[in-house]
Protein backbone atom coordinates (compact mmCIF):
# COMPACT_ATOMS: atom_id res chain seq x y z
CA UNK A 1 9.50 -0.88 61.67
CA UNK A 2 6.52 -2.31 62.89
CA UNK A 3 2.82 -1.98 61.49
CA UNK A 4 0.11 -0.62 64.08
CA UNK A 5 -3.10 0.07 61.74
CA UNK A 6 -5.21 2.14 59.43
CA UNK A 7 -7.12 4.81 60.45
CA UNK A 8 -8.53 8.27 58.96
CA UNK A 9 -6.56 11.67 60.31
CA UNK A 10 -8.52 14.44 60.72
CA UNK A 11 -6.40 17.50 61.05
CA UNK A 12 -8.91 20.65 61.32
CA UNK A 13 -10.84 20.55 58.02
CA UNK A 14 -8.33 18.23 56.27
CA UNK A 15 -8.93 14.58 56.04
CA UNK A 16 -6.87 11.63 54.90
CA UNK A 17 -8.21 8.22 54.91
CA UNK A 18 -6.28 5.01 55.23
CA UNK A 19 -3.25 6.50 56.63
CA UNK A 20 -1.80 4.08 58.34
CA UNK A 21 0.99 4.12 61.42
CA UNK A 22 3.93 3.01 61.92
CA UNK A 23 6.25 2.33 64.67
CA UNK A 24 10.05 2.61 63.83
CA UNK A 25 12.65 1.39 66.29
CA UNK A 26 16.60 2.11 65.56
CA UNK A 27 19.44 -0.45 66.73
CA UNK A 28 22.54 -0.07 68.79
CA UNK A 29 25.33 2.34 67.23
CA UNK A 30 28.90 1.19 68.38
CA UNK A 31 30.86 3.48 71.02
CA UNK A 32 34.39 3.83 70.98
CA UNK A 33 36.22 3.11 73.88
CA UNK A 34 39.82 4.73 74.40
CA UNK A 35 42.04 2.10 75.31
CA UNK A 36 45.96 1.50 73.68
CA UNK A 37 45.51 -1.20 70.98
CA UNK A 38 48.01 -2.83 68.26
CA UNK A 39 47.57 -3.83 64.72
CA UNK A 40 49.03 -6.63 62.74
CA UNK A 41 48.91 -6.74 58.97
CA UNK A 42 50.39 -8.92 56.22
CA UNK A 43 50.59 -7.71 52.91
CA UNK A 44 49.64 -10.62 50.20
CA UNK A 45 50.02 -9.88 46.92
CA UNK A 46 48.25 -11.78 44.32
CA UNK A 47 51.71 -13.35 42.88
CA UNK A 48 52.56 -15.34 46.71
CA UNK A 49 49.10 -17.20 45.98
CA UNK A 50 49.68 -20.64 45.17
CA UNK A 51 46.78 -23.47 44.68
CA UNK A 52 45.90 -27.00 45.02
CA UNK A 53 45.12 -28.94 42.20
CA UNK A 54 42.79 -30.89 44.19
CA UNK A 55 41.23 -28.17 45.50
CA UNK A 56 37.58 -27.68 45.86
CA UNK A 57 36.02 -24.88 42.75
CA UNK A 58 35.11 -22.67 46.38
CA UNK A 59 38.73 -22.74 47.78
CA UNK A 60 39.49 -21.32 43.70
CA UNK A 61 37.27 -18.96 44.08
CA UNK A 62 38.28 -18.00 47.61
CA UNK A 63 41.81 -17.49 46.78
CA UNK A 64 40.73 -15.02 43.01
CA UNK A 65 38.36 -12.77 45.70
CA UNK A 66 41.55 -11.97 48.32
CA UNK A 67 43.58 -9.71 46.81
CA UNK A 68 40.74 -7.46 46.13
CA UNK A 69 39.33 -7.35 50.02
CA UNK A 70 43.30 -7.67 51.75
CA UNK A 71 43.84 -4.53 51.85
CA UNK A 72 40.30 -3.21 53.18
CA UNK A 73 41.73 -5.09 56.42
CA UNK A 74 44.28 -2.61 57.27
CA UNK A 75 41.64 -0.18 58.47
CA UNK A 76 39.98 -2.60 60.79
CA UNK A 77 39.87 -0.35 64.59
CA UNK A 78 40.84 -3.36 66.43
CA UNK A 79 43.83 -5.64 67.10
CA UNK A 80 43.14 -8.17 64.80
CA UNK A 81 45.60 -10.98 62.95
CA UNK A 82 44.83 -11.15 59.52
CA UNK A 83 44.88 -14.86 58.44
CA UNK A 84 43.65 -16.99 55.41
CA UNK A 85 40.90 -18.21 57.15
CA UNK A 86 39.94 -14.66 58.26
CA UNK A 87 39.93 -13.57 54.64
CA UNK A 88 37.55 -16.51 52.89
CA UNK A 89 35.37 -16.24 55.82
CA UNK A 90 35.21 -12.91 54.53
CA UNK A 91 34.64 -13.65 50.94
CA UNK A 92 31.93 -16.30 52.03
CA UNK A 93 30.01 -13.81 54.00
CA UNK A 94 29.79 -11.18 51.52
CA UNK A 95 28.78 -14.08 48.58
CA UNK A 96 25.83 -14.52 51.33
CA UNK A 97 25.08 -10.75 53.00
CA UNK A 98 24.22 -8.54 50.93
CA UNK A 99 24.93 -5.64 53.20
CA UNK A 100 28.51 -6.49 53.58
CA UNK A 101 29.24 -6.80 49.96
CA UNK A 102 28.08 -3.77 49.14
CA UNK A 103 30.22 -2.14 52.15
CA UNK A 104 33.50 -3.79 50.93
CA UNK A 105 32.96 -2.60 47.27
CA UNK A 106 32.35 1.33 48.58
CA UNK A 107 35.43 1.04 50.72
CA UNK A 108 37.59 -0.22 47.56
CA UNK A 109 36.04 2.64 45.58
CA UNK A 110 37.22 4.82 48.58
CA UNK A 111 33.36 6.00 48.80
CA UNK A 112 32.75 4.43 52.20
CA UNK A 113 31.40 7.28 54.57
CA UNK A 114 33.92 6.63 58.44
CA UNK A 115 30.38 4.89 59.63
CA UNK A 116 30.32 2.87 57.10
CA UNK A 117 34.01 2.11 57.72
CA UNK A 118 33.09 1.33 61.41
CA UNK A 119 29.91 -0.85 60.42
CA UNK A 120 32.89 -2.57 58.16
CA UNK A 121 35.19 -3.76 61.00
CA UNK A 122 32.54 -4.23 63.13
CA UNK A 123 31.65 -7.04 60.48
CA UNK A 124 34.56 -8.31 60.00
CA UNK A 125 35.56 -8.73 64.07
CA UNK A 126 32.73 -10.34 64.43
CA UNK A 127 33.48 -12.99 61.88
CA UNK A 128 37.00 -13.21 63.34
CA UNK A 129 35.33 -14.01 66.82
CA UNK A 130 33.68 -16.72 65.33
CA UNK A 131 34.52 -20.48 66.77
CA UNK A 132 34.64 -21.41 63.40
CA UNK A 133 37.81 -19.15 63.39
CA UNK A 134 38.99 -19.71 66.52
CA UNK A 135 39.24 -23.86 65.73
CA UNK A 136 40.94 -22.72 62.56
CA UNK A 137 43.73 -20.34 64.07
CA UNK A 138 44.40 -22.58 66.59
CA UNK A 139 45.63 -25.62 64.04
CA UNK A 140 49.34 -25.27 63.12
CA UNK A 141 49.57 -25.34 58.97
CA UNK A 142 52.10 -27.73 58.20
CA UNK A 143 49.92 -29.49 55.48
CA UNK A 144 51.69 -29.13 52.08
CA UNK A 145 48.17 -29.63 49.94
CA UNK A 146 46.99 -26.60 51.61
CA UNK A 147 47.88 -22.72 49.65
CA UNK A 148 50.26 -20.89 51.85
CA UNK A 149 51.32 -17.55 51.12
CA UNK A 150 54.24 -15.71 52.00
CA UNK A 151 54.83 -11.45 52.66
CA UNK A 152 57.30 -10.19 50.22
CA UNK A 153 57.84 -6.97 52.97
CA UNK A 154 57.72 -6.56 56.60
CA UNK A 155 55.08 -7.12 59.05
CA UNK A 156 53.91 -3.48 59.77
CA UNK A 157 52.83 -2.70 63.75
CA UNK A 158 49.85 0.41 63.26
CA UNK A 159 49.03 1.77 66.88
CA UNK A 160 45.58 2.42 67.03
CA UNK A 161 43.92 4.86 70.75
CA UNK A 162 40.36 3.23 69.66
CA UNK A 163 38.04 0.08 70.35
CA UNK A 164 34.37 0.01 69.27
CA UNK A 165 31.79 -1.45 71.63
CA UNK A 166 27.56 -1.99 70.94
CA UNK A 167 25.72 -0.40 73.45
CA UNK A 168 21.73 -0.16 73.94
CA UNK A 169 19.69 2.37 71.96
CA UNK A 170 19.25 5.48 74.02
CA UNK A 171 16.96 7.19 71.42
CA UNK A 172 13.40 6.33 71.40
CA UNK A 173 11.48 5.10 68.63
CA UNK A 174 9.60 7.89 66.53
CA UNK A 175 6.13 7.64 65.51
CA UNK A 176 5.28 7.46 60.96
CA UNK A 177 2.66 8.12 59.06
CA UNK A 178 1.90 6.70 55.88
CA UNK A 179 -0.69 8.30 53.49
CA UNK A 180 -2.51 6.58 50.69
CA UNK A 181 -2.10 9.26 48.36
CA UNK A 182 1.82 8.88 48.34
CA UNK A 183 2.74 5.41 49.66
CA UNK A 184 6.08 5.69 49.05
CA UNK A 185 6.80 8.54 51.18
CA UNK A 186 6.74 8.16 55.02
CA UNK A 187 6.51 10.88 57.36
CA UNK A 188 8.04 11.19 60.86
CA UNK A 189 5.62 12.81 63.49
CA UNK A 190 7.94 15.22 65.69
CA UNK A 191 8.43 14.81 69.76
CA UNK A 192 7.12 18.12 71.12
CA UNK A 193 4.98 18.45 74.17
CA UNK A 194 1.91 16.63 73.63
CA UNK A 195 -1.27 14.68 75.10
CA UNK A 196 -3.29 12.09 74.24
CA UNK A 197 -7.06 10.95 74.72
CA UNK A 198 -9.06 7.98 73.62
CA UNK A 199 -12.45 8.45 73.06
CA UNK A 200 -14.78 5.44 73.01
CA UNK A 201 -17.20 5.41 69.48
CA UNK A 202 -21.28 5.04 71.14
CA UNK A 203 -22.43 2.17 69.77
CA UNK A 204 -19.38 0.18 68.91
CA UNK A 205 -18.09 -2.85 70.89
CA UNK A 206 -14.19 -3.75 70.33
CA UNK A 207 -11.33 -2.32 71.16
CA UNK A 208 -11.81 0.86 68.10
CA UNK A 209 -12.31 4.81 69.17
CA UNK A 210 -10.84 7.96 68.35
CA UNK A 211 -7.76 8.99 69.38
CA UNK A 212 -6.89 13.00 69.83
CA UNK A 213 -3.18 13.71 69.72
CA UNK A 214 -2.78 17.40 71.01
CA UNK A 215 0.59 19.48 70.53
CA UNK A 216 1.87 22.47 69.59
CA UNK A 217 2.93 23.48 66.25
CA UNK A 218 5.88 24.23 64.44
CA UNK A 219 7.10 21.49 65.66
CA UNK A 220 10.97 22.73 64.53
CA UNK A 221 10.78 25.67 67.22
CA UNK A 222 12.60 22.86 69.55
CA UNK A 223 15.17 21.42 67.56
CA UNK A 224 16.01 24.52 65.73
CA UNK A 225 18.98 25.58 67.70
CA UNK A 226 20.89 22.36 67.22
CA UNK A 227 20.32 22.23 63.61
CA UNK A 228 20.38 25.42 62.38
CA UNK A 229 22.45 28.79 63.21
CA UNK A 230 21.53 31.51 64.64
CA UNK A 231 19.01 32.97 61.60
CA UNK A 232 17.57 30.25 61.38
CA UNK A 233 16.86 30.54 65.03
CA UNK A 234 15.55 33.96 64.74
CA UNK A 235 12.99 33.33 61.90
CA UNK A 236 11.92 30.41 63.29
CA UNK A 237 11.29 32.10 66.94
CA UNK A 238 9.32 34.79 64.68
CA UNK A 239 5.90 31.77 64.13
CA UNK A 240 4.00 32.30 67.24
CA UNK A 241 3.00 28.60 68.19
CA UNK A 242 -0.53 27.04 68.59
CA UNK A 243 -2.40 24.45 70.07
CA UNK A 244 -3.36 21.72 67.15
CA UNK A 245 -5.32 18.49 67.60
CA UNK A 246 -4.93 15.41 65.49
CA UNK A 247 -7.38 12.83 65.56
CA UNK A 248 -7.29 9.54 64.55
CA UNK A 249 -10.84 7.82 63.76
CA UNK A 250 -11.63 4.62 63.90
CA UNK A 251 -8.31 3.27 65.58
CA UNK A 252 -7.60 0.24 67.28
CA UNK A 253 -6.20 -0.48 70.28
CA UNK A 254 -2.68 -1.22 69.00
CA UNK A 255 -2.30 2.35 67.14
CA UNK A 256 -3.37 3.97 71.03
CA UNK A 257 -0.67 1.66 72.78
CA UNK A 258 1.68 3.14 70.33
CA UNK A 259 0.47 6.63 70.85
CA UNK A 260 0.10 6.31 74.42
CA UNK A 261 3.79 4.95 74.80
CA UNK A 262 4.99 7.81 72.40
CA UNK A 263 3.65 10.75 74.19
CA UNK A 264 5.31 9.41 76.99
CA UNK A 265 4.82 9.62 81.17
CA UNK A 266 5.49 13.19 81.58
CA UNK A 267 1.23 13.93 80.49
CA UNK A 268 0.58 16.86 83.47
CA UNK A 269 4.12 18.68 82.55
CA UNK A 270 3.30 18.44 78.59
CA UNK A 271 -0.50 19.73 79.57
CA UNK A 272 0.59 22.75 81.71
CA UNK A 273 2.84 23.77 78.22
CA UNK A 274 0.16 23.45 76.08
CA UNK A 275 -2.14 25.44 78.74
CA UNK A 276 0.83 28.39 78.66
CA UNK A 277 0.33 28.87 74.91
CA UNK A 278 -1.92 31.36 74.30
CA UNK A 279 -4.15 31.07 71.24
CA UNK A 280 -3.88 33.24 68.38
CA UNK A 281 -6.25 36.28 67.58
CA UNK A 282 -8.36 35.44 64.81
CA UNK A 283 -8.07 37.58 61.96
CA UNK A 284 -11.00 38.53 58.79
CA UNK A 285 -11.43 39.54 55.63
CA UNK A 286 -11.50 42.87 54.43
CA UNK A 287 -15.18 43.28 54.51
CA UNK A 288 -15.78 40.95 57.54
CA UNK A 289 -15.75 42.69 61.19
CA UNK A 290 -15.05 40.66 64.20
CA UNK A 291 -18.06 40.20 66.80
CA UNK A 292 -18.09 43.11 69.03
CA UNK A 293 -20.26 46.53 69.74
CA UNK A 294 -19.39 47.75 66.11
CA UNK A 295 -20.70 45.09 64.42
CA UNK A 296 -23.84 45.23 66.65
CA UNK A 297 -24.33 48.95 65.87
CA UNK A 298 -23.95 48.11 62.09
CA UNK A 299 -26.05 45.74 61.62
CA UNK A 300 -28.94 47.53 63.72
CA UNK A 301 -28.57 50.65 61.48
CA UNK A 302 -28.91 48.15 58.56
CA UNK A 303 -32.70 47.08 59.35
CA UNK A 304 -35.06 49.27 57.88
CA UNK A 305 -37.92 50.46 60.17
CA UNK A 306 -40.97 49.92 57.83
CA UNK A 307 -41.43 47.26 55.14
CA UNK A 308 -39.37 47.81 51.65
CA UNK A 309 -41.47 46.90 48.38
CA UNK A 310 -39.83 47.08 45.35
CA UNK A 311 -40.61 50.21 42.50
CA UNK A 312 -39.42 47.78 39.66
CA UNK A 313 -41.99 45.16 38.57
CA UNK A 314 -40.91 41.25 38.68
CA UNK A 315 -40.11 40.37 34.74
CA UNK A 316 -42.76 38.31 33.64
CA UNK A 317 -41.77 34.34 33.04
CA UNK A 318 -41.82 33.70 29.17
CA UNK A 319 -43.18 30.47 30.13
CA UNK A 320 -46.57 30.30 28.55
CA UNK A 321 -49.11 29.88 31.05
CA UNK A 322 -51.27 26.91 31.45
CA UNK A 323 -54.78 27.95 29.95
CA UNK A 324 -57.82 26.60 32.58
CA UNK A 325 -60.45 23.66 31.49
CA UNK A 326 -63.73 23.75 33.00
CA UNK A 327 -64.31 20.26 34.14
CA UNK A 328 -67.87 18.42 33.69
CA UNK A 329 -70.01 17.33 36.27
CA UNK A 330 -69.70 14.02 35.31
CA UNK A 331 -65.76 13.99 35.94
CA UNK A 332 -66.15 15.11 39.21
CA UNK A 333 -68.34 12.14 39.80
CA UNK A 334 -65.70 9.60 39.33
CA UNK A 335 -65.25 6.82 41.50
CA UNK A 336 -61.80 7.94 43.65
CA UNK A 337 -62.32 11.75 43.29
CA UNK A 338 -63.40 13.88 46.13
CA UNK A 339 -66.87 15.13 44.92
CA UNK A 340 -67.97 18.49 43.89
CA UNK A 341 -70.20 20.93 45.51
CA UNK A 342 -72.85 22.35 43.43
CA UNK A 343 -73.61 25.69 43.77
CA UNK A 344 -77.54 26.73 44.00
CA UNK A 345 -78.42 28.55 41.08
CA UNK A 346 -78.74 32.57 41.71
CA UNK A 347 -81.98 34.04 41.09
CA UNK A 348 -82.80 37.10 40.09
CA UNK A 349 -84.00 39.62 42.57
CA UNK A 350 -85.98 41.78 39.85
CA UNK A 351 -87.97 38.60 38.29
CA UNK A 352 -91.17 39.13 37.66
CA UNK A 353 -93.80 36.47 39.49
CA UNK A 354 -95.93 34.95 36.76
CA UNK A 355 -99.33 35.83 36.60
CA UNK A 356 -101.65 33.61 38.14
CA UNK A 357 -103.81 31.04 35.60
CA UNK A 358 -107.78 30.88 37.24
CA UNK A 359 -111.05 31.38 36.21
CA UNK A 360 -112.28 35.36 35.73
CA UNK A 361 -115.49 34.00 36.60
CA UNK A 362 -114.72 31.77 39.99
CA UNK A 363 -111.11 31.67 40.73
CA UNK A 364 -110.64 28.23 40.24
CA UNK A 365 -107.35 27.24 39.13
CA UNK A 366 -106.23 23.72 37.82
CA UNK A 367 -109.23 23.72 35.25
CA UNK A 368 -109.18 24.00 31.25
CA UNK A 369 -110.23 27.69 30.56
CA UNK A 370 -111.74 28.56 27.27
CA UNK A 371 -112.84 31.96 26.13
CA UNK A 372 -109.47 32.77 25.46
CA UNK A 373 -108.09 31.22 28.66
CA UNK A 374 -110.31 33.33 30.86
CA UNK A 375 -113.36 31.31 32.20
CA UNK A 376 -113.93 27.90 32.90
CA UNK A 377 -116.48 25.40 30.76
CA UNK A 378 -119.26 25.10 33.81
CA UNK A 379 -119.07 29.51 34.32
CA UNK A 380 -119.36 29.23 30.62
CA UNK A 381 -122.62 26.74 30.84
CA UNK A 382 -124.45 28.34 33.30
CA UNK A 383 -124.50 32.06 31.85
CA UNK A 384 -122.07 33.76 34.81
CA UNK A 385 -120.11 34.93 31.83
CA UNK A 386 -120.79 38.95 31.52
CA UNK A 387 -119.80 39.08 27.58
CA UNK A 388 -120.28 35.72 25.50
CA UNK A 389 -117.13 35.83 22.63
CA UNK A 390 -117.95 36.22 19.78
CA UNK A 391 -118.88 32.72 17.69
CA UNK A 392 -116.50 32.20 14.67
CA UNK A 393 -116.90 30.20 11.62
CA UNK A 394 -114.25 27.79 10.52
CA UNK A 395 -115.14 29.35 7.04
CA UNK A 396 -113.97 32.55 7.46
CA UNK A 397 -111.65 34.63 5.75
CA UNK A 398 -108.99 36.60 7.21
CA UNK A 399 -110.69 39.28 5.80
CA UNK A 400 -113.90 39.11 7.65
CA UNK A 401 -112.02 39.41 10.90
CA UNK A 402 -111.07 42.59 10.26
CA UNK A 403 -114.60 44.17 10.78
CA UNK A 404 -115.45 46.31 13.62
CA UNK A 405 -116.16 44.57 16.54
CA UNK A 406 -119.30 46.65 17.51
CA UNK A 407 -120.70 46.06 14.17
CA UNK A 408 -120.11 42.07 14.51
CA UNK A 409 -121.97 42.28 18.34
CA UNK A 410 -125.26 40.04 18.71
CA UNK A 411 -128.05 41.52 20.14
CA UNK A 412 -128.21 40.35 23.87
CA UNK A 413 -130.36 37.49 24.43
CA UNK A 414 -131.85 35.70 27.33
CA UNK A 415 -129.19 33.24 28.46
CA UNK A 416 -131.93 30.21 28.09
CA UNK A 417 -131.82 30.47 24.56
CA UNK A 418 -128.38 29.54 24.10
CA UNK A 419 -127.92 25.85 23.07
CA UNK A 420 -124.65 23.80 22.79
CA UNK A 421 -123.43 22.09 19.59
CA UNK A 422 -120.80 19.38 19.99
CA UNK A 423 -117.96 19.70 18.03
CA UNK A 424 -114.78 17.34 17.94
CA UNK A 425 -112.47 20.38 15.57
CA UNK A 426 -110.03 22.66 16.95
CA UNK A 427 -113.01 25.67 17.60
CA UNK A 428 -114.63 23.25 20.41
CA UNK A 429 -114.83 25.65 22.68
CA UNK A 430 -116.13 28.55 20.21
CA UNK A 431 -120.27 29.09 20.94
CA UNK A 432 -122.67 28.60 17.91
CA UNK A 433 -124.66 31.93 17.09
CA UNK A 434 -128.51 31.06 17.62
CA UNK A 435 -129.42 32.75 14.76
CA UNK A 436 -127.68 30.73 12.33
């Protein structure tokens, strides 16, 4: 199992990030070969054992560990001579391989599955083909420190018809995913007809782009036959296929050589398959019509041909609304504010223009007026006034200014006999009567 990357699988609307892919190559199985083939075995009890005092503690150990994998020999498939050496070569190998011990203790529980029997004697022929073993068979024993042992029955002769051979791996290796969600499961990607394109990322220099897988799905519609019966078959046959695209983002150029080499040469055959399967109709909701005259009709009927306004008022907000302030004039002048406009003061088209402040006598305007504020002090002076007011005492009662004006009214007199009298209090402007 080999390592190719980390990428993120898009499959429709699903994604998984981090998944990463794996490439998983299987070795040889053994064959059997039918060819006529003879069996030697030697029964050794444990009582026939006899041992060295000068023996090394491994030979000890050696000799306690036989009795227990003899008689797993007897079902080697091979012609095969059991010896001593054969057996602690044994005992050594499966003190160092793990695999091997565990396959001898199965086959004394009488658990061992007949691959794991093969596997077994494949092991142990191998170890028997050693030149370590070779050397060892070869060499007479004739020397009395070594253990001998000695068969307390026959030799038995067991015909076997079979000899295993390794051959190559005809399957090809299968392509696994790994997702970060559950590490510890891995997932083999079926062989169905498929293609494969890499697209190059804009922008991005390196060997990295996204990779679309396409192939058709289930992928057990192939395989089903072999593996299941004939229901199986059936309901299996019932799933109409379709066309589904898996794309790997992000991806380097390792995880494409792996895809590339997986999909295989046969690219125009696997796309005129995928171009023969027809995609599904798509199917709606309940409520939901598919795009088409009906829907067109529908939704035309469904426009109103004037503007709708609501008979129902909009609910008022019970958020309190934000009460106005009238800002000054003198805020609008600040420094960073956009300034105000004044508006020009409205006037009143009804006012009243305000009479016109001149002299009765000659018009002149501009001038102090006496006389009530209706002649000037030279009109005054010169006589041009037609009726002199009345001269009024700084003495007087209120009383005495109720009297009838035609009783209070001088006699006329020439206007040469009127004389002047200074005066500096607030009647300046009053005329002295001549008389008094």
């Amino acid at each position: 199992m080999y390592n190719r990357g980390r990428c993120t699988l898009e499959i429709g609307p699903h994604v998984f990030m981090d998944t990463t892919v794996f490439e998983v190559h299987y070795h040889p199985v053994p064959v059997p070969v039918a060819s006529p083939t003879t069996f030697v075995y030697q029964s050794m009890p444990s009582g026939s054992w006899q041992s060295n005092p000068q023996s090394s503690q491994a030979n000890e150990t050696t000799s306690t560990a036989l009795p227990t994998s003899t008689p797993l020999l007897a079902s080697l498939p091979s012609t095969l001579h059991v010896t001593q050496t054969l057996v602690s070569q044994v005992n050594q190998a499966a003190a160092s391989n793990p695999t091997l011990a565990n396959l001898l203790q199965l086959a004394v529980a009488g658990k061992a599955s007949p691959d794991q029997l093969k596997t077994l004697g494949l092991l142990i022929q191998s170890l028997a083909s050693s030149p370590s073993a070779a050397v060892d068979s070869t060499q007479p024993s004739t020397d009395p420190t070594r253990s001998t042992a000695r068969a307390d029955s026959a030799t038995p002769t067991l015909p076997t018809t079979s000899q295993y051979q390794l051959q190559t791996p005809t399957r090809d290796f299968d392509l696994v995913l790994e997702f970060r969600e559950n590490p510890a499961d891995r997932w083999t990607f079926p062989r169905g007809p498929s293609k494969c394109e890499f697209v190059t990322l804009p922008g991005i220099s390196g060997p990295f782009g996204d990779i679309i897988l396409t192939t058709a799905v289930p992928f057990t519609a192939l395989n089903a036959a072999a593996s299941q019966g004939a229901e199986g078959v059936s309901e299996i046959q019932t799933i109409p296929r379709q066309v589904i695209a898996f794309r790997f983002k992000s991806a380097g150029s390792a995880v494409w050589d792996t895809i590339s080499r997986w999909v295989g040469p046969n690219i125009e055959e696997n796309c005129k398959v995928l171009s023969s399967i027809k995609p599904l109709e798509r199917k709606y909701l309940a409520h939901r019509l598919p795009e088409g005259p009906e829907l067109s009709q529908i939704q035309s009927a469904a426009v109103p041909s004037y503007s709708m306004k609501p008979i129902k008022p909009a609910t008022e907000s019970s958020r309190s609304r934000r009460k106005t302030v009238r800002r000054s004039v003198a805020d609008s002048n600040v420094p960073g504010s956009p300034t105000a406009k004044r508006k020009r003061p409205t006037q009143n088209k009804n006012q009243i223009e305000p009479p016109r402040i001149a002299c009765h006598s000659c018009g002149q305007s501009e001038v102090p007026l006496i006389q009530g504020g209706r002649y000037c002090r030279p009109c005054v002076n010169d006589g041009r006034v037609p009726n002199p007011a009345e001269p009024v005492a700084t003495s007087d009662l209120p009383a005495a200014r109720k009297v009838d004006q035609h009783l209070l009214q001088p006699t006329p007199q020439p206007a040469t006999t009127a004389t002047m009298v200074p005066s500096t209090d607030s009647n300046a402007n009053a005329i002295d009567d001549p008389n008094t």
